[in-house]
Protein backbone atom coordinates (compact mmCIF):
# COMPACT_ATOMS: atom_id res chain seq x y z
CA UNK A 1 19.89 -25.86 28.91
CA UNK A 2 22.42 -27.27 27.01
CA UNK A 3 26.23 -28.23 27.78
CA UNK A 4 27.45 -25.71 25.51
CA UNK A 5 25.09 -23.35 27.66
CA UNK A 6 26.35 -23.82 30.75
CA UNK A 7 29.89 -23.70 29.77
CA UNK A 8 29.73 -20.29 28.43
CA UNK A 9 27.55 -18.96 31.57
CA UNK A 10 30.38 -20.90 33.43
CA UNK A 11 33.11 -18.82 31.90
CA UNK A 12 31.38 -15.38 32.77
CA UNK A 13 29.44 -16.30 35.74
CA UNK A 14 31.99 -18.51 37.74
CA UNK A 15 35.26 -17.27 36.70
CA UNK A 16 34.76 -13.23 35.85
CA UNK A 17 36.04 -14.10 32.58
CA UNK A 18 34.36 -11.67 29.85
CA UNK A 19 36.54 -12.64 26.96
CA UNK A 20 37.11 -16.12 25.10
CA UNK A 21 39.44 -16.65 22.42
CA UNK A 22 38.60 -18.82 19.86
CA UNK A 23 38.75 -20.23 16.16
CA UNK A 24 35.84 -21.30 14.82
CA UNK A 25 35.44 -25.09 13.37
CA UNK A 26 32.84 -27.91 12.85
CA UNK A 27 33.94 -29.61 15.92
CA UNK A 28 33.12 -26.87 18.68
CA UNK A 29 29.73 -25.77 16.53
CA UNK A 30 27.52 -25.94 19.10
CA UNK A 31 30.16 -24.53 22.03
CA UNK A 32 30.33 -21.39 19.72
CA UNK A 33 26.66 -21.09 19.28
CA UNK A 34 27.04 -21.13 23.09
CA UNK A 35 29.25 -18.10 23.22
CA UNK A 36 28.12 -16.02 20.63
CA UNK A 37 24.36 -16.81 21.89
CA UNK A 38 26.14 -15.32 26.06
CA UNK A 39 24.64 -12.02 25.78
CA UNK A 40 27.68 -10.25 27.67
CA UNK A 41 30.73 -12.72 26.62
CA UNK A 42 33.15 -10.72 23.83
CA UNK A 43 34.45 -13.58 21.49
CA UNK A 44 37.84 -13.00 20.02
CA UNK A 45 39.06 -14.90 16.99
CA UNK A 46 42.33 -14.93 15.56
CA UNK A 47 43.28 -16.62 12.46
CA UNK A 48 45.73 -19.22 14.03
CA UNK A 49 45.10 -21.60 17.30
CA UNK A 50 48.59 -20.30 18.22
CA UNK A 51 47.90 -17.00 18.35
CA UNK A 52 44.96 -17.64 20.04
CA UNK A 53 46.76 -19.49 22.85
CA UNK A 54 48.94 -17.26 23.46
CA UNK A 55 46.66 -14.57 23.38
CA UNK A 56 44.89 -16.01 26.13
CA UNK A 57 47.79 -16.57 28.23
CA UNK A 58 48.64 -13.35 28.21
CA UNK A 59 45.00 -12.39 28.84
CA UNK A 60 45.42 -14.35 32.05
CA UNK A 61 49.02 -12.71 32.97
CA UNK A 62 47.38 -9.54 32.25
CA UNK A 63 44.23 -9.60 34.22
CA UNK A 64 45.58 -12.20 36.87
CA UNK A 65 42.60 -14.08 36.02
CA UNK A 66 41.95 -16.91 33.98
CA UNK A 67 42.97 -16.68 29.81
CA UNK A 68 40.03 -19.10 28.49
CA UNK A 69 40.39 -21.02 25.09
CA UNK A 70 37.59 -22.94 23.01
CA UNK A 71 39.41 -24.89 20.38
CA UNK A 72 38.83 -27.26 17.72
CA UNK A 73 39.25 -31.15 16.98
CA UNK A 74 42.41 -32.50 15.50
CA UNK A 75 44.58 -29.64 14.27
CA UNK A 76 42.43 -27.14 15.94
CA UNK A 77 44.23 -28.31 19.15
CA UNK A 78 47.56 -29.34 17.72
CA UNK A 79 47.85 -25.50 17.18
CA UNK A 80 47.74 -24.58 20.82
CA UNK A 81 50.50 -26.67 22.25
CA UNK A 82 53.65 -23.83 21.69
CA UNK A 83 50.90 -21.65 23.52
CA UNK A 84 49.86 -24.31 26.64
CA UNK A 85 53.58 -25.17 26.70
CA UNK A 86 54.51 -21.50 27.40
CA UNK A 87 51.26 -21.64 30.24
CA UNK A 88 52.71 -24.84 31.37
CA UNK A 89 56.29 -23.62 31.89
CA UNK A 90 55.52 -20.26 33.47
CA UNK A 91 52.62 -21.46 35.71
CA UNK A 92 49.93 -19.20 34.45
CA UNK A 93 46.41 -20.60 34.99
CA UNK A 94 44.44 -21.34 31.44
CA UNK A 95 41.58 -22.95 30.68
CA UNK A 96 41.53 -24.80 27.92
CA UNK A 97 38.38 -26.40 26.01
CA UNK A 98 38.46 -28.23 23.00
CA UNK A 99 35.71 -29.54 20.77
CA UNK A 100 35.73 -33.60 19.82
CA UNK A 101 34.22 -36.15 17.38
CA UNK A 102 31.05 -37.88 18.53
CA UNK A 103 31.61 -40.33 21.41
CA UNK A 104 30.67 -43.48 19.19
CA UNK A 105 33.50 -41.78 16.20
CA UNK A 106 36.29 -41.19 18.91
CA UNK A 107 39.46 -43.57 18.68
CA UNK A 108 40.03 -43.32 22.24
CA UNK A 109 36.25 -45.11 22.88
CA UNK A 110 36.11 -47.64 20.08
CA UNK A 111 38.49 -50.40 22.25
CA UNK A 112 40.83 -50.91 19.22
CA UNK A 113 45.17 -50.43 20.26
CA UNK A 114 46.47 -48.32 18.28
CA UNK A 115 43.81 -46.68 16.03
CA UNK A 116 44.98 -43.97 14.93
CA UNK A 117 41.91 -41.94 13.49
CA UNK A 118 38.16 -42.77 13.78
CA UNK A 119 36.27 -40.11 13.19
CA UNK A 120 36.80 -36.70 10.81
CA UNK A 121 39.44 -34.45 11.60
CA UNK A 122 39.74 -36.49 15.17
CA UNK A 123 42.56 -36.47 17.30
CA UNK A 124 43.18 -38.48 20.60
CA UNK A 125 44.39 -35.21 21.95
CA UNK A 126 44.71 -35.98 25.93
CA UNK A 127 47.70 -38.33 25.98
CA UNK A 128 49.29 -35.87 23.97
CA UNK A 129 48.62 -32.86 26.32
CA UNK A 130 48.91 -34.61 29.56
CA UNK A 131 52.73 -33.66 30.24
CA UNK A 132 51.96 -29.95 29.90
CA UNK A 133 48.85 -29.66 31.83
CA UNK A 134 47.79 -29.99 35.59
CA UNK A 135 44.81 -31.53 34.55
CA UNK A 136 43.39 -32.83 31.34
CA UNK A 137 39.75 -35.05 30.71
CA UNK A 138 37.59 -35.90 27.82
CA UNK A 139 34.03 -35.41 29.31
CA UNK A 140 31.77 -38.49 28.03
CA UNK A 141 28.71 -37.72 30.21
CA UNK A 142 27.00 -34.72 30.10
CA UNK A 143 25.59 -34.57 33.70
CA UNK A 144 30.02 -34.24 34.48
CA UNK A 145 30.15 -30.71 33.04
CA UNK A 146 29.80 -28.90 35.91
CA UNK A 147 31.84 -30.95 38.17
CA UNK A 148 35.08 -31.33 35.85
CA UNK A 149 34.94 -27.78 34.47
CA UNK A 150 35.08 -26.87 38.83
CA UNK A 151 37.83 -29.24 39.09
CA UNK A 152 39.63 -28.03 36.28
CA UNK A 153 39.84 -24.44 37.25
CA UNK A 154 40.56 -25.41 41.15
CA UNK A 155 43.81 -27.25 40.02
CA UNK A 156 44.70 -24.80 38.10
CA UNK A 157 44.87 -22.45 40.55
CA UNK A 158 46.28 -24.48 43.47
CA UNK A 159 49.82 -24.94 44.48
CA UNK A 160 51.75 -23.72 41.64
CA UNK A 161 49.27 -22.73 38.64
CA UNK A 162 49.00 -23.76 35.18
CA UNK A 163 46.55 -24.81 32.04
CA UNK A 164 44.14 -27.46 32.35
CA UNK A 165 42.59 -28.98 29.46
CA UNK A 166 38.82 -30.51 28.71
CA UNK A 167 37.49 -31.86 26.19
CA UNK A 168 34.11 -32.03 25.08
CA UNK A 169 32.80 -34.87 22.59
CA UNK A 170 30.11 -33.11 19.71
CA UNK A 171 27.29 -34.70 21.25
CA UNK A 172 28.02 -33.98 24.45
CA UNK A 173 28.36 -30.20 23.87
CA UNK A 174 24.37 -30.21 22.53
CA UNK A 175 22.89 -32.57 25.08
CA UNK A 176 20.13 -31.28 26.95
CA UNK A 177 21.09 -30.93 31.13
CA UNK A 178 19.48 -30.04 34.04
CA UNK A 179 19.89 -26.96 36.47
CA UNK A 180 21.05 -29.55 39.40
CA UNK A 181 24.14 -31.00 38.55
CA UNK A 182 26.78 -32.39 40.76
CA UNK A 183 29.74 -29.98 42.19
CA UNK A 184 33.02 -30.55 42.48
CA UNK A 185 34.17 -29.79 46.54
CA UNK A 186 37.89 -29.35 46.95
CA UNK A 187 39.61 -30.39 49.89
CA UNK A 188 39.62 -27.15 52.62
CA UNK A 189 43.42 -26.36 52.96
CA UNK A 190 45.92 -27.41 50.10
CA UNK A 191 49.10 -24.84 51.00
CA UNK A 192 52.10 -27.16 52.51
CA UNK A 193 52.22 -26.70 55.96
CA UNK A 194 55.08 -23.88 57.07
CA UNK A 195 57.72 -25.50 60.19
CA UNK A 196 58.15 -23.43 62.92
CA UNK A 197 61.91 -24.49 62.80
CA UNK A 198 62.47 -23.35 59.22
CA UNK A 199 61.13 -19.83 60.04
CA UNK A 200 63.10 -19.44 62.89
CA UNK A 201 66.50 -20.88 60.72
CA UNK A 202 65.61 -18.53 58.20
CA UNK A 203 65.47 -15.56 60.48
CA UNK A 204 69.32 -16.81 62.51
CA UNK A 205 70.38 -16.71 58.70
CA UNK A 206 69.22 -13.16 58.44
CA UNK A 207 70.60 -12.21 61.61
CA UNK A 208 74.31 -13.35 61.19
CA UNK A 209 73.96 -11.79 57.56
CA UNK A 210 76.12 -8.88 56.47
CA UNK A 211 75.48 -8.90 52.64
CA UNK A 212 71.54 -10.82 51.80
CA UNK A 213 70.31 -10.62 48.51
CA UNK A 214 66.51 -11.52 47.86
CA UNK A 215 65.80 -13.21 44.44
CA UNK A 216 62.45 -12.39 43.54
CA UNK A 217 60.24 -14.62 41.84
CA UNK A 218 56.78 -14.35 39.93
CA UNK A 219 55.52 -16.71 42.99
CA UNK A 220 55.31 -13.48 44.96
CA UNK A 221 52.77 -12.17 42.51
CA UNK A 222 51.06 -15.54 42.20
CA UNK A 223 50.70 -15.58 45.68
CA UNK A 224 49.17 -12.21 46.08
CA UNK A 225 52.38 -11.64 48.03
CA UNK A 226 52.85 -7.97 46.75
CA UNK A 227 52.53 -5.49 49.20
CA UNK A 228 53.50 -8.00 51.69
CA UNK A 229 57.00 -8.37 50.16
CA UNK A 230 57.43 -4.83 49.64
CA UNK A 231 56.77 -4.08 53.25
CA UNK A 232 58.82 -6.81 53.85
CA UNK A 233 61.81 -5.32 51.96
CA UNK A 234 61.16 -1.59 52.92
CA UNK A 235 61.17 -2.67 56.73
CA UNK A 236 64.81 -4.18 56.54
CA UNK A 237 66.43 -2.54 53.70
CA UNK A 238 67.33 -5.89 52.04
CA UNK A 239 68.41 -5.47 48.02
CA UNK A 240 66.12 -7.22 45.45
CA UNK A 241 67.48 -8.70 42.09
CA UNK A 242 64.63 -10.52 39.83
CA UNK A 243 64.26 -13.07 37.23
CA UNK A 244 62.71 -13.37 34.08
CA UNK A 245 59.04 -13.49 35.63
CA UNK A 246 59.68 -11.56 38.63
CA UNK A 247 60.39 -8.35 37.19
CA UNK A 248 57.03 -6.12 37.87
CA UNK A 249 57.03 -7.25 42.02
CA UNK A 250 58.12 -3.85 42.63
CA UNK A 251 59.42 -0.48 41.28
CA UNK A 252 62.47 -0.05 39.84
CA UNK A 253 63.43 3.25 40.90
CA UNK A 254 63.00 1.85 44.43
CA UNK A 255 66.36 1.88 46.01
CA UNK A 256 66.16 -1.44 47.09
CA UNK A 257 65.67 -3.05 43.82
CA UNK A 258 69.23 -3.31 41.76
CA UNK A 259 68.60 -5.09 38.87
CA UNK A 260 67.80 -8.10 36.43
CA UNK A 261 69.57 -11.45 37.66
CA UNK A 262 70.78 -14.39 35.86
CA UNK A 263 72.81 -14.48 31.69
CA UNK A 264 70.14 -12.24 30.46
CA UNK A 265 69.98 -9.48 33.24
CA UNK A 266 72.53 -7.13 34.31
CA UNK A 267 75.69 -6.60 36.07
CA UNK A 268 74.42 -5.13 39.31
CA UNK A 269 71.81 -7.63 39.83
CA UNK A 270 75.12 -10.10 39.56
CA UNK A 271 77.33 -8.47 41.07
CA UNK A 272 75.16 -8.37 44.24
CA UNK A 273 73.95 -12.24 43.86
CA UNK A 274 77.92 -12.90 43.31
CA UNK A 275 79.13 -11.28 46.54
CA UNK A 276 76.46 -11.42 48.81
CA UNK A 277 76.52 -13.77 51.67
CA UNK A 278 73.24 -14.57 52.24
CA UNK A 279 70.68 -15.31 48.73
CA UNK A 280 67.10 -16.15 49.54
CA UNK A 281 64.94 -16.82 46.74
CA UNK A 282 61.25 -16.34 47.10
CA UNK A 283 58.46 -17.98 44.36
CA UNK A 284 61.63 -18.91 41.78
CA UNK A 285 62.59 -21.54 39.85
CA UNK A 286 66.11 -20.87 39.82
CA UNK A 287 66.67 -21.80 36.19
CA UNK A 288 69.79 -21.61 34.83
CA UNK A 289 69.55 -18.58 32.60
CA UNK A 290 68.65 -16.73 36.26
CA UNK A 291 72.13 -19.08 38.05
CA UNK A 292 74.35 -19.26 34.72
CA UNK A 293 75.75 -22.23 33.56
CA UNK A 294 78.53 -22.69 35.86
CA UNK A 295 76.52 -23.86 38.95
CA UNK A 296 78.92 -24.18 41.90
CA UNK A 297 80.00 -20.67 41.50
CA UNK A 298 76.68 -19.37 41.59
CA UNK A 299 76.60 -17.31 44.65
CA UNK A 300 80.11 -18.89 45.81
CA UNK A 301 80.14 -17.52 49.58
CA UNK A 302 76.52 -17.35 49.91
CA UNK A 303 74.16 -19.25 51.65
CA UNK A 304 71.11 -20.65 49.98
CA UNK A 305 67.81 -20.06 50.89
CA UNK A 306 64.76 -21.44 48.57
CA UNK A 307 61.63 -20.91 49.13
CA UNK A 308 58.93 -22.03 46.44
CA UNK A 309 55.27 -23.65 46.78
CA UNK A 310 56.62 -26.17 44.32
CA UNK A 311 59.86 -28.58 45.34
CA UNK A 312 60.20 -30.08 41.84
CA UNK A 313 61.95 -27.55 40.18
CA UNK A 314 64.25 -27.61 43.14
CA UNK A 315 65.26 -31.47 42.63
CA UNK A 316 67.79 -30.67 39.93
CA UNK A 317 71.44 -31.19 40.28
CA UNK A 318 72.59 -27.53 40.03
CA UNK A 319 73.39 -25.50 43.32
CA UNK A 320 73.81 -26.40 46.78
CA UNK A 321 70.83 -25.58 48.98
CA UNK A 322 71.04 -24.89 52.74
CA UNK A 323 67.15 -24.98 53.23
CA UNK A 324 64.61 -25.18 51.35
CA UNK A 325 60.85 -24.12 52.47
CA UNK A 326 58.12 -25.34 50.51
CA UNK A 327 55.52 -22.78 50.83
CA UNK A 328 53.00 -20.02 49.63
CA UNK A 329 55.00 -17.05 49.25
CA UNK A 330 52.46 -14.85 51.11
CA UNK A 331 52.07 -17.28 53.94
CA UNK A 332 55.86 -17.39 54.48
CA UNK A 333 56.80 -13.90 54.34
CA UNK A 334 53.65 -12.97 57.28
CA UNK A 335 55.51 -15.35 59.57
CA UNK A 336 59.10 -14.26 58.59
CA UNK A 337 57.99 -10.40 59.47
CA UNK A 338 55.66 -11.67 62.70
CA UNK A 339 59.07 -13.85 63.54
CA UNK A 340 61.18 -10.72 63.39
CA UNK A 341 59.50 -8.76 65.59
CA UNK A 342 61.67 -9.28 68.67
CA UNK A 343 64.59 -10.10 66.48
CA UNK A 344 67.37 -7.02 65.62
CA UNK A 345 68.95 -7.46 62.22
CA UNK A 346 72.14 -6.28 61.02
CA UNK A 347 72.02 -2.59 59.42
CA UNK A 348 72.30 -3.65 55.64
CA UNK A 349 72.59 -0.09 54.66
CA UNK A 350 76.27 0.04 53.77
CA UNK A 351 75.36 -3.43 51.28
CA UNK A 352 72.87 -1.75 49.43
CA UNK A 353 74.64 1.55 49.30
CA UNK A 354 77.51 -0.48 47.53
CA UNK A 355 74.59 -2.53 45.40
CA UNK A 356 73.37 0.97 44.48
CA UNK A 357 76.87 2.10 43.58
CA UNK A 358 76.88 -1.09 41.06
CA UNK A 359 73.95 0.48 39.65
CA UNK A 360 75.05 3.84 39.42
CA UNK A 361 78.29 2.37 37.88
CA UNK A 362 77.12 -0.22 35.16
CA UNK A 363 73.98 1.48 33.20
CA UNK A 364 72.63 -1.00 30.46
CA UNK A 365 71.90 2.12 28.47
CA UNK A 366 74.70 4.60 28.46
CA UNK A 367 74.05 8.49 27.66
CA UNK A 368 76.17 8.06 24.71
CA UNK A 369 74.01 5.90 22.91
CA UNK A 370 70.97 7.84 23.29
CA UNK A 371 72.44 10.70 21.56
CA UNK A 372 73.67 8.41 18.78
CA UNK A 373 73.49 10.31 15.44
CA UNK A 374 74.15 6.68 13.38
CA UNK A 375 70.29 5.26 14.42
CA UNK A 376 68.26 4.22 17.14
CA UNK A 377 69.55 2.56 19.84
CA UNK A 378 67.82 -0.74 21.01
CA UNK A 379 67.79 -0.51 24.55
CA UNK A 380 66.68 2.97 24.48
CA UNK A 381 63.89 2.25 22.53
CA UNK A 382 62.82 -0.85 24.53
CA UNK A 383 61.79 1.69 27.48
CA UNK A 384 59.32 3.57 25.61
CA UNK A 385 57.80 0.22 23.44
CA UNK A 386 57.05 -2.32 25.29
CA UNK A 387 55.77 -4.82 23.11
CA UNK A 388 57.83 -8.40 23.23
CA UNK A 389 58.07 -11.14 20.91
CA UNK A 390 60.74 -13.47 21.06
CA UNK A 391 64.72 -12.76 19.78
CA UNK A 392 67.29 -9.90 20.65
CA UNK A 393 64.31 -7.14 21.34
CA UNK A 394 62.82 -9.44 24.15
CA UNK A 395 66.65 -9.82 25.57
CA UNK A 396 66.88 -6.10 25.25
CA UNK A 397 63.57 -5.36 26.96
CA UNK A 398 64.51 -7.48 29.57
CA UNK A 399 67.95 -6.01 30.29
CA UNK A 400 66.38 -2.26 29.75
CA UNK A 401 63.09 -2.15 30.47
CA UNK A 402 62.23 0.02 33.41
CA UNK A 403 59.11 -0.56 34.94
CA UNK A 404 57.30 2.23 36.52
CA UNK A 405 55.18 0.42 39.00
CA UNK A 406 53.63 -3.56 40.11
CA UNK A 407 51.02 -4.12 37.19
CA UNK A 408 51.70 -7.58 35.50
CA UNK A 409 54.28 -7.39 32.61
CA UNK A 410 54.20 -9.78 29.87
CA UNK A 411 56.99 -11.87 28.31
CA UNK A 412 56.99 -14.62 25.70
CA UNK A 413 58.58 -17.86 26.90
C-alpha cells in the first residue's frame, strides 16, 4: 500500500468523511491518484484553493464532522489561508493536507538560512501556517503517516477545535508502507477539570438573580451541549440572546430566546444583556462586535459569568469578569442542573415577559416593509434565502434570519 493509499482509506474509514475537496496539481499527483483510485470517496474540485477551503469548512460546520482538504505545493496552499484563517478563528475542525517537493528539493531540508526556493513551485509552507493552526507537520518518513494524520485529527478536535495542517513531501506520498504502522495514543482525559466551588458560586449567583441573561455561544454546539442547554433553559425559564456563531442552539420562536446580541444583532437581545443583572456566557468568545465597543458599559449592573473551554480569548482587557469557569460546555451545564436540584430559584417569569415585550416591541422587519410597493425589502428576503457571503446581506441575515430549528447554520467569517 502506498502513503497516498492509506491517507484516502484514512479519510473515509477513520473519520466518516465521504467527500474531499481538492484542486488538482503536480505536487499532490500521487495523493489524487489515491482518491480518485477510493472506490466510495466523492472528490470535489473547485477552480480556486479558496473556494475550496472554504468549501470544506463549511462541509465540516455542516455535517459537524471533519471538512478535509488535499492541496497543492507553493500557491496551491497560499490559496487556502483566507479559508484556514476563517477555520482558525471560528474553531471548526479541518483537516488540511498539502502536497510538497521531494524531500532532497525542499528548502526547509537542504540546511541553508534563508533559502528561499529549492525545488519547483516549493513553498516552506509550515512556518507560515503555524499561527492559524492547532497543529501543523511536514511528514519526512513514511512509516509517520498513520501516527501524525491520528494526531492531527485528535487536536483538532480537543479543547477548543480548529484546522490542522500536514504536509506530505512527493516521495513520501508514493512510498510503499506496511499494514502495521505505529498509532498515535492520546492522553485519556483532556477536558479542564470543573471546581466544586465554582458550580456552587455560579448557582448563589443564580439564586440572588432577579434579571439573568444567558449568552449563548457556538461552544454549546461544539460541545454536543444541545439538548442539555435547552433543558437547561426550559427548566428555569432563563432568556437566551446569541452571538454570531451561536445562533442555531435553539429555536427562535421559543419564548425563551429574544434575540441576536452584540453591534450586529438586535435591540431586544440588548436591551436584555443591558439591563439584566446577572449575564452568563456559555462556549463564547465575547468579541467585541457581540460586547460593543464601549466595554465598561457592557452589561453595566450585571454580573459576569464566563464560561468557555478556552481562557485565552478571555485574557483581553475588555470587561470585568466575576468568574470565569474554564470548561466543556456539556460537562458544566450537567453539574449546574444536578447542583440545582435542592436549590429554589427566583421566578424569572416577569424578566422574560418584559424581554418578550422587547421583542414584541422592536421587530427587525416591520409589516410595512414587506408590503413595500418601491422593491424588495432586504431583511424580508433574508428569511426565505439563506445563502451568506460576506457584506450588508450577511449583516441582514444575521439581524433577520429566523431559524426554524438546531441544525448547524453557516456564516462566513
Amino acid at each position: 500500500m502506498r502513503v497516498a493509499d492509506f491517507v484516502a482509506n484514512f479519510i473515509y474509514e477513520e473519520l466518516n468523511v465521504q467527500h474531499v475537496f481538492t484542486v488538482t496539481g503536480a505536487g499532490i499527483m500521487h495523493l489524487t491518484d489515491g482518491l480518485i483510485s477510493h472506490k466510495k470517496l466523492k472528490t470535489i474540485c473547485p477552480h480556486h484553493e479558496q473556494t475550496a477551503s472554504m468549501a470544506l469548512e463549511a462541509y465540516s460546520r455542516a455535517t459537524e464532522n471533519f471538512g478535509v482538504g488535499i492541496f497543492t505545493t507553493g500557491p496551491g496552499c497560499t490559496n487556502t489561508i483566507t479559508g484556514l484563517a476563517g477555520a482558525w478563528q471560528d474553531s471548526v475542525p479541518c483537516l488540511f493536507i498539502s502536497g510538497q517537493v521531494k524531500k532532497s528539493e525542499a528548502s526547509a531540508n537542504s540546511g541553508i538560512k534563508n533559502l528561499r526556493q529549492f525545488g519547483v513551485q516549493e513553498l516552506d509552507i509550515i512556518p507560515i501556517i503555524k499561527s492559524i493552526t492547532k497543529y501543523a507537520v511536514t511528514i519526512n518518513r513514511p512509516e509517520k503517516i498513520r501516527y501524525e494524520l491520528e494526531k492531527a485529527v485528535h487536536i483538532a478536535k480537543t479543547g477548543r477545535p480548529g484546522p490542522v495542517w500536514i504536509e506530505i513531501p512527493m516521495d513520501v506520498q508514493s512510498a510503499k508502507i506496511n499494514d502495521e504502522l505505529e498509532q498515535y495514543i492520546p492522553e485519556k482525559n483532556t477536558k479542564p477539570a470543573i471546581n466544586k466551588k465554582d458550580i456552587e458560586h455560579l448557582s448563589t449567583l443564580l439564586k440572588n438573580s432577579q434579571r439573568p441573561v444567558i449568552i449563548a455561544g457556538q461552544g454549546i454546539r461544539i460541545a454536543g451541549a444541545i439538548e442539555c442547554f435547552n433543558e437547561f433553559v426550559e427548566k428555569y425559564g432563563i432568556p437566551v440572546v446569541t452571538p454570531y456563531l451561536g445562533i442555531d442552539v435553539m429555536k427562535h420562536n421559543d419564548k425563551h430566546y429574544i434575540g441576536k446580541s452584540g453591534v450586529k444583532g438586535d435591540r431586544p437581545a440588548n436591551f436584555a444583556m443591558q439591563n439584566s443583572d446577572l449575564v452568563i456566557s456559555i462556549g463564547s468568545s465575547l468579541h467585541v462586535t457581540v460586547i460593543g465597543y464601549n466595554y465598561l458599559q457592557f452589561a453595566r449592573e450585571a454580573k459576569k459569568i464566563i464560561i468557555d473551554i478556552d481562557d485565552t480569548s478571555h485574557q483581553k482587557k475588555t470587561i470585568k469578569k466575576d468568574l470565569f469557569i474554564q470548561a466543556d460546555a456539556k460537562d458544566l451545564l450537567e453539574k449546574l442542573l444536578e447542583n440545582l436540584k435542592n436549590i429554589k430559584l427566583n421566578n424569572y417569569s416577569n424578566w422574560l415577559e418584559k424581554c418578550n415585550s422587547w421583542k414584541k416591541k422592536y421587530k427587525v422587519c416591520l409589516p410595512e416593509y414587506k408590503n413595500s410597493t418601491i422593491g424588495i425589502n432586504s431583511y424580508f428576503l433574508i428569511d426565505s434565502v439563506c445563502k451568506h457571503s460576506c457584506g450588508w446581506h450577511v449583516l441582514c441575515s444575521f439581524t433577520s434570519n429566523s431559524i426554524k430549528s438546531r441544525k448547524p447554520t453557516v456564516y462566513p467569517i
